[in-house]
N, C-alpha and C. Protein backbone atom coordinates (compact mmCIF):
# COMPACT_ATOMS: atom_id res chain seq x y z
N UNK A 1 0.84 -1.18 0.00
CA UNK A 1 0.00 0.00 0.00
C UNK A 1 0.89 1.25 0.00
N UNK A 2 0.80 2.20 -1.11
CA UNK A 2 1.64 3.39 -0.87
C UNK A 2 1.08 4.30 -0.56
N UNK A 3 1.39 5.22 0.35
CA UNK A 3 0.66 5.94 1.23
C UNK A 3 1.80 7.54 0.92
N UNK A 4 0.74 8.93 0.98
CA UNK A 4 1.76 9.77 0.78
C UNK A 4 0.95 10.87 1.67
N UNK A 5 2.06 11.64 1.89
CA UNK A 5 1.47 13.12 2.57
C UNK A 5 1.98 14.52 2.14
N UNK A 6 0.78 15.04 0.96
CA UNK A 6 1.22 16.81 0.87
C UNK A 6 0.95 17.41 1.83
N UNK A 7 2.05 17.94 2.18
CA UNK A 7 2.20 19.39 2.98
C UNK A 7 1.93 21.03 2.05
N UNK A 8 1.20 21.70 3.10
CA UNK A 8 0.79 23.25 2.63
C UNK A 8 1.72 23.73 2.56
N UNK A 9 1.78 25.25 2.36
CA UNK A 9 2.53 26.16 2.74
C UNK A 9 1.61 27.40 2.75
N UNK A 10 1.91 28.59 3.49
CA UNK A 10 1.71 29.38 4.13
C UNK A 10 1.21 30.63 3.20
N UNK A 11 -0.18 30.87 3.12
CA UNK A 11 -0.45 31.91 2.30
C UNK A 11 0.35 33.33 2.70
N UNK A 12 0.82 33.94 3.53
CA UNK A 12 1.61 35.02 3.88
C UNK A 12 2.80 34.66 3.26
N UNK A 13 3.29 33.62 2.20
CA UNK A 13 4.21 32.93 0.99
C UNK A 13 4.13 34.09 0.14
N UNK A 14 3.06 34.47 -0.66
CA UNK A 14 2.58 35.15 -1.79
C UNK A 14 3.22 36.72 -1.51
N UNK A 15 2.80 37.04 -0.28
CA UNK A 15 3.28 38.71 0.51
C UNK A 15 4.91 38.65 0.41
N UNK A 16 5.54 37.24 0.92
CA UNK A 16 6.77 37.28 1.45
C UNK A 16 7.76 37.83 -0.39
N UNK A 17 7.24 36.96 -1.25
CA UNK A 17 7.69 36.25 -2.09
C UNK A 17 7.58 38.54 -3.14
N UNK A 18 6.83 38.71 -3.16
CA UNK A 18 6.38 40.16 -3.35
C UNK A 18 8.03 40.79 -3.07
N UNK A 19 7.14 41.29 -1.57
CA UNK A 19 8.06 42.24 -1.23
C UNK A 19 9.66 41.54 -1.77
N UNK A 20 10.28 40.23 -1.03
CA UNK A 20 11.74 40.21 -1.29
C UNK A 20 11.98 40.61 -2.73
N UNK A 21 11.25 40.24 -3.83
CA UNK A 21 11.86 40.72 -4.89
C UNK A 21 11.66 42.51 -4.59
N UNK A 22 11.00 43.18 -4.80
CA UNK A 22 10.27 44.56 -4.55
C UNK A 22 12.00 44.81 -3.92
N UNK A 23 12.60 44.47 -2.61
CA UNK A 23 13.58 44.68 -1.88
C UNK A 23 15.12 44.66 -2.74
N UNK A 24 14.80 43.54 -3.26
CA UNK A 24 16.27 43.02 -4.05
C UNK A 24 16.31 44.15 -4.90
N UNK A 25 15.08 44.83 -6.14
CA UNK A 25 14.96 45.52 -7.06
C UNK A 25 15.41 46.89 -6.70
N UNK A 26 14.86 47.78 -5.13
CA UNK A 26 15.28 48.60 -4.20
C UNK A 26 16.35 48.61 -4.05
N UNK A 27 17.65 47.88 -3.44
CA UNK A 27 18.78 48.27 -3.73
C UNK A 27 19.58 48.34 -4.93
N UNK A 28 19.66 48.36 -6.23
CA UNK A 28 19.74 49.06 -7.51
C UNK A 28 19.65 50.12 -8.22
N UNK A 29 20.26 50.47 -8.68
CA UNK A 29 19.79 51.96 -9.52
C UNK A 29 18.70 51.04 -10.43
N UNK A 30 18.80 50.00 -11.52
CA UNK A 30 18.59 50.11 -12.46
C UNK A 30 17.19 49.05 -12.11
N UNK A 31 16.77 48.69 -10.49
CA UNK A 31 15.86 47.68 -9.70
C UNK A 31 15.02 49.13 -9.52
N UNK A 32 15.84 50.49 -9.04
CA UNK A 32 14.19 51.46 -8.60
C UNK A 32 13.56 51.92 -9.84
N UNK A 33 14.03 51.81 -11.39
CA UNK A 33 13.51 52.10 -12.12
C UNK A 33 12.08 50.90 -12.57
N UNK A 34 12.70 49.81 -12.14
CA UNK A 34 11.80 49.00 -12.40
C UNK A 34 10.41 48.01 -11.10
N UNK A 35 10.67 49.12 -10.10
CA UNK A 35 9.77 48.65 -9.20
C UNK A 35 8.03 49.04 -9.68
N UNK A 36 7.73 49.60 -10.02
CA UNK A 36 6.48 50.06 -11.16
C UNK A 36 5.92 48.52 -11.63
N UNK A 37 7.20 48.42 -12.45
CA UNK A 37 6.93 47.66 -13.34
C UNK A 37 6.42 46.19 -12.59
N UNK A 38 7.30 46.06 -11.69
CA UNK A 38 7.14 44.88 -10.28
C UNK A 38 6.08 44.95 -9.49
N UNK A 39 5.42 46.03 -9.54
CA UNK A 39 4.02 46.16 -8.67
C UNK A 39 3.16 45.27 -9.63
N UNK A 40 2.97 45.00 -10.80
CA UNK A 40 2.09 44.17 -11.47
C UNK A 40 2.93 42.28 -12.22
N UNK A 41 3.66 42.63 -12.15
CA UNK A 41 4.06 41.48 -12.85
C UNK A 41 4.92 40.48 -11.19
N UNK A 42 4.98 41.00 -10.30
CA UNK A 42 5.34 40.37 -9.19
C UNK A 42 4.59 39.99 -9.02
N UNK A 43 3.22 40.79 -8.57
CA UNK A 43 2.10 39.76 -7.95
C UNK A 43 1.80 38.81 -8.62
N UNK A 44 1.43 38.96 -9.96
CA UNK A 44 1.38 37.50 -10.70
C UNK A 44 2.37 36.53 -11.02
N UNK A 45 3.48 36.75 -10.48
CA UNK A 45 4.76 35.78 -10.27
C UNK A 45 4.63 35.04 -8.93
N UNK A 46 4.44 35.68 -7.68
CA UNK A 46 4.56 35.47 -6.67
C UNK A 46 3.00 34.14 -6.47
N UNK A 47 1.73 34.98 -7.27
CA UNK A 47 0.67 33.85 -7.06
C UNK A 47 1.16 32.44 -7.85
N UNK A 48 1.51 33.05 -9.05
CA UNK A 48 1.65 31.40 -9.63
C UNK A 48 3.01 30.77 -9.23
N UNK A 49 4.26 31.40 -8.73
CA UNK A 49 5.03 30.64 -7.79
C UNK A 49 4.62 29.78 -6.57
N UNK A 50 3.49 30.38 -5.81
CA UNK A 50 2.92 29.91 -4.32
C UNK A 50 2.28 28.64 -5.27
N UNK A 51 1.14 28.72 -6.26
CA UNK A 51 0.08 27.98 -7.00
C UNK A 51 1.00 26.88 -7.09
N UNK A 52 2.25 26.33 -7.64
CA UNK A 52 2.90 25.34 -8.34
C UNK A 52 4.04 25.30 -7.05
N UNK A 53 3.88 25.31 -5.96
CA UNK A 53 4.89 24.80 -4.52
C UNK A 53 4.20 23.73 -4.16
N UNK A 54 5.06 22.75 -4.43
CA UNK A 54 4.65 21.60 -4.11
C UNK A 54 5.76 20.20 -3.36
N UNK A 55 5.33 20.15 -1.83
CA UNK A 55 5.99 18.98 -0.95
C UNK A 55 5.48 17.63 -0.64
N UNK A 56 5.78 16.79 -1.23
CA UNK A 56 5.05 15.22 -0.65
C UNK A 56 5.77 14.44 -0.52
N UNK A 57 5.43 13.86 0.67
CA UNK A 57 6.18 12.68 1.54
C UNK A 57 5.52 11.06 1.34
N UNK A 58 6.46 10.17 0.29
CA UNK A 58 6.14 9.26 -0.14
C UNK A 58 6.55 8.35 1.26
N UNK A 59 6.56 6.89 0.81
CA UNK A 59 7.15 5.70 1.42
C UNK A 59 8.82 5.71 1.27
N UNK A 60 8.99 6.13 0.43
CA UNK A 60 10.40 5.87 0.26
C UNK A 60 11.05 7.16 -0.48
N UNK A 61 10.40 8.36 -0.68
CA UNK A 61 10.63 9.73 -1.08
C UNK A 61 9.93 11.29 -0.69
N UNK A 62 10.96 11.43 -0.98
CA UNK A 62 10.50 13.49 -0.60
C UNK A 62 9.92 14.11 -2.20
N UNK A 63 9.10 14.51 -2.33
CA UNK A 63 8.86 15.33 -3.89
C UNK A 63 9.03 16.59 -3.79
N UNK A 64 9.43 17.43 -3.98
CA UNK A 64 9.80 18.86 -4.12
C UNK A 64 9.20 19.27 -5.56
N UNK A 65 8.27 20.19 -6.02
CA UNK A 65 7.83 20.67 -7.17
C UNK A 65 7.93 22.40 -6.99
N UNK A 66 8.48 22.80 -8.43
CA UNK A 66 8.08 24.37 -7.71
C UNK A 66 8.17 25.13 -9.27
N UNK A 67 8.33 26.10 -9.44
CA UNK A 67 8.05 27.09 -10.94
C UNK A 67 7.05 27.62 -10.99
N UNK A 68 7.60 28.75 -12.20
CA UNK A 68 6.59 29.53 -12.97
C UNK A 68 6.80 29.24 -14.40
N UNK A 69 7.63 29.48 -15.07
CA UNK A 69 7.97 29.30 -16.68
C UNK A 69 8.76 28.15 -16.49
N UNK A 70 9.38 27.59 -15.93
CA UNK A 70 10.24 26.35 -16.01
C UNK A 70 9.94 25.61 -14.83
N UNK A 71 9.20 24.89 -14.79
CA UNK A 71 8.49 23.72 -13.80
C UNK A 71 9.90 22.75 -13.51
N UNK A 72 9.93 22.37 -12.22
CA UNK A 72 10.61 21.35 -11.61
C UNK A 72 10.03 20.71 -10.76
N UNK A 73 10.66 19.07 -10.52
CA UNK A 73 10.23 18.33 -10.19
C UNK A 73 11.32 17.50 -9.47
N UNK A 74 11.56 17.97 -8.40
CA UNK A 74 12.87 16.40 -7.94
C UNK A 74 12.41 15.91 -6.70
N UNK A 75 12.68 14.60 -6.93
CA UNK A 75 12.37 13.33 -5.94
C UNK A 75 13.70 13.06 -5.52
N UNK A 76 14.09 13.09 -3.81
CA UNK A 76 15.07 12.70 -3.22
C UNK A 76 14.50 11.30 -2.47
N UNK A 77 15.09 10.27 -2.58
CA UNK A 77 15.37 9.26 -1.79
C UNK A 77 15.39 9.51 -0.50
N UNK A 78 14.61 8.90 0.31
CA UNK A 78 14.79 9.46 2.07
C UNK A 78 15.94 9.00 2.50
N UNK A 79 16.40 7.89 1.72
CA UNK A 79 18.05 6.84 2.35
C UNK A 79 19.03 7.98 1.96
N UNK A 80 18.71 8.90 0.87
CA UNK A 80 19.62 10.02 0.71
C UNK A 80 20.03 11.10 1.14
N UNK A 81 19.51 11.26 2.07
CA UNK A 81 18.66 12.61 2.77
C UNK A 81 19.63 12.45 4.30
N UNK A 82 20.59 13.46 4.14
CA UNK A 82 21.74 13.69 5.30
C UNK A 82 21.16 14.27 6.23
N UNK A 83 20.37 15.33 5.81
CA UNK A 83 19.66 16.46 7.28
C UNK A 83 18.67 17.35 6.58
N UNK A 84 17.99 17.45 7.24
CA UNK A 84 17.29 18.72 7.34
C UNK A 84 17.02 20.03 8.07
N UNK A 85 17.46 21.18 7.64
CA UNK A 85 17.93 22.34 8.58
C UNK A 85 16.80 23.41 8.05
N UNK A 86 16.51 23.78 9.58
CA UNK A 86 15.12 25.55 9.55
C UNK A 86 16.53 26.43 9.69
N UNK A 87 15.30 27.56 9.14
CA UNK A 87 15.89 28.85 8.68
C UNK A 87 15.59 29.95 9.07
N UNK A 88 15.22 30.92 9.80
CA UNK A 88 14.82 32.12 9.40
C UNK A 88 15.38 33.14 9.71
N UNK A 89 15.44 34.13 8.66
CA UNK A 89 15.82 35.65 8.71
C UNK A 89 14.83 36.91 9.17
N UNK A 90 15.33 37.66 9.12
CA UNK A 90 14.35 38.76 9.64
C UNK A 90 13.32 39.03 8.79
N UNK A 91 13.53 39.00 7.47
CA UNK A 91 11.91 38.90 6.60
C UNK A 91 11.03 37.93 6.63
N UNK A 92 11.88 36.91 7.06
CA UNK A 92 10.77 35.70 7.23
C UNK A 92 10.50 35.80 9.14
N UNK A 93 11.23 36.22 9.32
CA UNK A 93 10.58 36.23 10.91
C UNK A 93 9.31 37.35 10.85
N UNK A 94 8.96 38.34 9.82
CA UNK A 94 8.38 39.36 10.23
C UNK A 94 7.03 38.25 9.57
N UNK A 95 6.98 37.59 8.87
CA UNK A 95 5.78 36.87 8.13
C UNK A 95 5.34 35.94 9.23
N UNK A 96 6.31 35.21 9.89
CA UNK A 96 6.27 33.81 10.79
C UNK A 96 6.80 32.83 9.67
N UNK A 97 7.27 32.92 9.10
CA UNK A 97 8.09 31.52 8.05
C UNK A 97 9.14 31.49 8.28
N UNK A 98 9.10 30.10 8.19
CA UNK A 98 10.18 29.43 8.13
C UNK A 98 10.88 28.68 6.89
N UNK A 99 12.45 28.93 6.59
CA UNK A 99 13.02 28.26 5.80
C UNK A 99 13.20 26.37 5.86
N UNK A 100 13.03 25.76 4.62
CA UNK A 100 13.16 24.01 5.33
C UNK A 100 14.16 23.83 3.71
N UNK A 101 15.18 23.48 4.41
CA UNK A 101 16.44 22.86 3.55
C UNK A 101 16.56 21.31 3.30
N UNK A 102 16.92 20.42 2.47
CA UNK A 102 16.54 19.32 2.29
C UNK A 102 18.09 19.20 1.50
N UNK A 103 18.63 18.45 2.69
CA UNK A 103 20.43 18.05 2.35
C UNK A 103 20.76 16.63 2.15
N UNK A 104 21.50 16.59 1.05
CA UNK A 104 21.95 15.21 0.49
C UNK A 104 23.28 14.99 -0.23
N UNK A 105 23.75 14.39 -0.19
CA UNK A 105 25.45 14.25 -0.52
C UNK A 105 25.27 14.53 -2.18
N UNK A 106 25.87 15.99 -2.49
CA UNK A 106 26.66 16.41 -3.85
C UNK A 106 24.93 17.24 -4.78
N UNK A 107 23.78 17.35 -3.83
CA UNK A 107 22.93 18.22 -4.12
C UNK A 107 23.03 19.49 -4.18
N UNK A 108 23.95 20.06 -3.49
CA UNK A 108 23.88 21.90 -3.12
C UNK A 108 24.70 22.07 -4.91
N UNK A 109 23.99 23.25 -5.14
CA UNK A 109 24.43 24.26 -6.36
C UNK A 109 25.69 25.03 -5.72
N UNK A 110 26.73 24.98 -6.86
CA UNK A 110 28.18 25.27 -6.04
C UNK A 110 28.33 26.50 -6.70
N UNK A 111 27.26 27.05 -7.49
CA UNK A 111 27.48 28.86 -7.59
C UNK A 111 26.34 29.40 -6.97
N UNK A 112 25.74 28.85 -6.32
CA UNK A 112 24.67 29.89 -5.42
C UNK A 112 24.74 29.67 -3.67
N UNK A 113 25.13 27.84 -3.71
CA UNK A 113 25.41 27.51 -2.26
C UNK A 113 23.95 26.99 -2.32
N UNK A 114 22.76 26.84 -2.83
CA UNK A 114 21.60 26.56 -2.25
C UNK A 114 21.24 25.47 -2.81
N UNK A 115 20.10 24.64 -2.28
CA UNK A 115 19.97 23.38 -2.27
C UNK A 115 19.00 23.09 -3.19
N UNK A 116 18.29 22.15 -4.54
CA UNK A 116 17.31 22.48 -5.20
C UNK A 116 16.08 22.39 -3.98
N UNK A 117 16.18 21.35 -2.85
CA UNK A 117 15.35 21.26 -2.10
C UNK A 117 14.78 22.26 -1.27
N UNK A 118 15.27 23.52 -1.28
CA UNK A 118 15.40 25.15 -0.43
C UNK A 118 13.63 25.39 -0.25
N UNK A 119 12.90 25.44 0.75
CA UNK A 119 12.00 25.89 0.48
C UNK A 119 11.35 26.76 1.39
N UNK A 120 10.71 27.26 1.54
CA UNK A 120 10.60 28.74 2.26
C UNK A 120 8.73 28.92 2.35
N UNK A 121 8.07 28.81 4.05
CA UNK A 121 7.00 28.94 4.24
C UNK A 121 6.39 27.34 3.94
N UNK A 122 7.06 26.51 4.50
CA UNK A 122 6.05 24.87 4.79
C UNK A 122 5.35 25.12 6.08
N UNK A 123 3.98 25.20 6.06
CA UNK A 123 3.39 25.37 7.40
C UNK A 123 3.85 24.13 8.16
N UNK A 124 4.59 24.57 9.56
CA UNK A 124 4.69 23.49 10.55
C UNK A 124 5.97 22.95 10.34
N UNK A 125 7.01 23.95 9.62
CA UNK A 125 8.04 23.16 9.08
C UNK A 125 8.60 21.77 10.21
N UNK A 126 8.75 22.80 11.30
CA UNK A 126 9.34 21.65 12.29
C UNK A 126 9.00 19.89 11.98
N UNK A 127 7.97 20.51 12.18
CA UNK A 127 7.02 18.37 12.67
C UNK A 127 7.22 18.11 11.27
N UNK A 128 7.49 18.83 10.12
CA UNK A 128 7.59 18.05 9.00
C UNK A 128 9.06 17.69 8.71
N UNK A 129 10.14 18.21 9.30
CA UNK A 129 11.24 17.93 9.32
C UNK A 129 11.14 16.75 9.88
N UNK A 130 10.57 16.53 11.34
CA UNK A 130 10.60 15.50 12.12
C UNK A 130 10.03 14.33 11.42
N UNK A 131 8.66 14.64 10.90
CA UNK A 131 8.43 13.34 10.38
C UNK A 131 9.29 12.92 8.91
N UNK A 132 9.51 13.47 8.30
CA UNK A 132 10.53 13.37 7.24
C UNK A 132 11.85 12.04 7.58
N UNK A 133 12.72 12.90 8.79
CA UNK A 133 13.28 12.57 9.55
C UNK A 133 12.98 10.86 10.21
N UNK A 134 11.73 10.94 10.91
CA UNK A 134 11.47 9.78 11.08
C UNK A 134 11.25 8.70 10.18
N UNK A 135 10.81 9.05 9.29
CA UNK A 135 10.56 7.99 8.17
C UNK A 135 11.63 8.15 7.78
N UNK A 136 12.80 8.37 7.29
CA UNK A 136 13.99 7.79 6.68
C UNK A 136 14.84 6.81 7.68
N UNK A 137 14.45 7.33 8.91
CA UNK A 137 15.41 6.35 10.00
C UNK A 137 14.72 5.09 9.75
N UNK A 138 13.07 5.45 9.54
CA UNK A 138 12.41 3.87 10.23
C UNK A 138 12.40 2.99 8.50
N UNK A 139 12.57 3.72 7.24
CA UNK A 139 13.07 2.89 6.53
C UNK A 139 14.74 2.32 6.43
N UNK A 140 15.56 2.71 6.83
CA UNK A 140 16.91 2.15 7.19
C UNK A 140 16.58 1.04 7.95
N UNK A 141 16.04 1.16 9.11
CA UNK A 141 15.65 -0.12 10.18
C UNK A 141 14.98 -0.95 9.21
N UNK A 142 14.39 -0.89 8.71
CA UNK A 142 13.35 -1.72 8.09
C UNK A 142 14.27 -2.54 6.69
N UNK A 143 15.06 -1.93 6.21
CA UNK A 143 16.11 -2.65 4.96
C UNK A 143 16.81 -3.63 5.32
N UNK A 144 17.74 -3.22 6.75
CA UNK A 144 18.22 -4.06 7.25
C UNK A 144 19.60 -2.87 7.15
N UNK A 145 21.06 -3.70 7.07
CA UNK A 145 22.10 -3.08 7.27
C UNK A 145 22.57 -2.80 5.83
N UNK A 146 22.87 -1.35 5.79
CA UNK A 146 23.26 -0.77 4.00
C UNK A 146 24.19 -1.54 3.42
N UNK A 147 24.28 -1.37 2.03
CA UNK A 147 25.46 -2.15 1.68
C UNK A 147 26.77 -2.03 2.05
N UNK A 148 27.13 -0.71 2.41
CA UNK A 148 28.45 -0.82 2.96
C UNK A 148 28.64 -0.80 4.68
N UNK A 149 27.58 -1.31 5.12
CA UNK A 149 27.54 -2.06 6.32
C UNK A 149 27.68 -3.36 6.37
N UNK A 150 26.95 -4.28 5.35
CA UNK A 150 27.60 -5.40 4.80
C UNK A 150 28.78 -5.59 4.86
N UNK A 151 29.75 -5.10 4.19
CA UNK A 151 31.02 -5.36 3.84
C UNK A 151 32.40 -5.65 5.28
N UNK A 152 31.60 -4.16 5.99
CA UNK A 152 31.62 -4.14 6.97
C UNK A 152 31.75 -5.27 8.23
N UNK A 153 30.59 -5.78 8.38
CA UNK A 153 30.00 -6.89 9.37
C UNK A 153 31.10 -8.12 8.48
N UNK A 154 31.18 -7.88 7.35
CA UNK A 154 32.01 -9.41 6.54
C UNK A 154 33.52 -9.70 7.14
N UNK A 155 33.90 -8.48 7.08
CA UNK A 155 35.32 -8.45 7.39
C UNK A 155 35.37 -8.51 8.95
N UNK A 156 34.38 -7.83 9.81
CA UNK A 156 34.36 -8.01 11.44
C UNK A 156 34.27 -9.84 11.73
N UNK A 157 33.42 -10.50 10.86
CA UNK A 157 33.73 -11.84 11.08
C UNK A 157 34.91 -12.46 10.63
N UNK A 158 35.30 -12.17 9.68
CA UNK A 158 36.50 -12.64 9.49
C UNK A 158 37.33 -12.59 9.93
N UNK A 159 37.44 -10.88 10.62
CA UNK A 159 38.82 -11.12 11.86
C UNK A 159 38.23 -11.71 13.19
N UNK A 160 37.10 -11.91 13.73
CA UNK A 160 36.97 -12.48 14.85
C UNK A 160 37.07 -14.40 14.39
N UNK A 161 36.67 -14.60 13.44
CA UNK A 161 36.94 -16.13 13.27
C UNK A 161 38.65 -15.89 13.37
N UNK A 162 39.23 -15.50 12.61
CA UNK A 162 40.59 -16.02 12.80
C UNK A 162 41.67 -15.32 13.96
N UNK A 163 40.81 -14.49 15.27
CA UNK A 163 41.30 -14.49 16.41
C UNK A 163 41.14 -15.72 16.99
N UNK A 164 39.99 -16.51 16.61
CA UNK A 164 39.34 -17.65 17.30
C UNK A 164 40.21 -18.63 17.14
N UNK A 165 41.28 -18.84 15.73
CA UNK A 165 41.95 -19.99 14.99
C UNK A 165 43.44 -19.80 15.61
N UNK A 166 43.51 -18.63 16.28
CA UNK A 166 44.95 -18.48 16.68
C UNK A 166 44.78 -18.28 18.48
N UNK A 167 43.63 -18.16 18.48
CA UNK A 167 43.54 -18.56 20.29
C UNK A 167 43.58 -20.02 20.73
N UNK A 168 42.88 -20.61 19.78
CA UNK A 168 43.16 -22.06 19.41
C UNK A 168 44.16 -22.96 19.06
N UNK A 169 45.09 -21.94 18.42
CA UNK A 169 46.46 -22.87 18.82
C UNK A 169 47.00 -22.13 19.61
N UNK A 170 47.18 -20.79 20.14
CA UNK A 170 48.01 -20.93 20.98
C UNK A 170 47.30 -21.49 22.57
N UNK A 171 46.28 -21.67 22.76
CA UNK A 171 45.82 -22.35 24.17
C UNK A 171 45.87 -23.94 24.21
């Protein structure tokens, strides 16, 4: 039975998502000429950015969806999934949002530093970290020992059998 859970995010998303550009455009000469122009074409960026944010928690994956003109779609493996880290800055503290980062070995973009998983305003981020969190531990338990735990446990028997073969002759 596969079982999944979308998570919301936070209509005060749409406000947040506004102003930071509005802000970024503000420090510019060539951003205050075009804040005008950002009073109409932001808001309809910012709705159909919020419209197409999309988080779901499979059996065995995270879905991350998000865009406006170029739609994305990435599915991380929960066995892949190193940590998950909250965020917030003072613009998102003034909304109540929270940042939720989604970390995995050789995912982060190495000219921006940010993660494709970056997402900003998951209502409840916490408990969704947590359960995230929990379900990747309780599928590890459930596989058994990774493959390079295998290899592992192979060679731990092998040197304890042949401590065993040389306690044996020398006793």
């Amino acid at each position: 039975m596969t079982t999944s859970t979308n998570f919301s995010f936070s209509s005060k998303l749409q406000i947040y998502y506004f102003l930071s550009g509005a802000l970024t455009l503000a420090v510019t000469v060539v951003g205050i000429l075009a804040l005008p122009v950002w009073a109409f074409v932001g808001t309809w960026w910012a709705k159909r950015y919020y419209e197409h944010l999309r988080l779901e928690l499979t059996e065995r994956s995270v879905v991350v969806g998000k865009g406006v003109f170029f739609k994305r779609e990435l599915t991380i493996p929960l066995d892949k999934i190193q940590d998950i880290s909250i965020s917030e800055g003072p613009l998102l503290a003034k909304f109540g949002l929270l940042g939720l980062r989604i970390e995995t070995a050789g995912q982060r973009n190495a000219a921006t530093g940010k993660s494709e998983a970056d997402l900003i305003g998951v209502e409840n981020a916490r408990q969704v970290r947590d359960l995230i969190l929990a379900r990747r531990d309780a599928l590890a338990a459930s596989d058994g020992p990774a493959k390079s735990d295998i290899g592992t446990i192979d060679l731990l028997t092998e040197i304890r059998d042949s401590l065993k073969r040389i306690e044996a002759k020398l006793g």
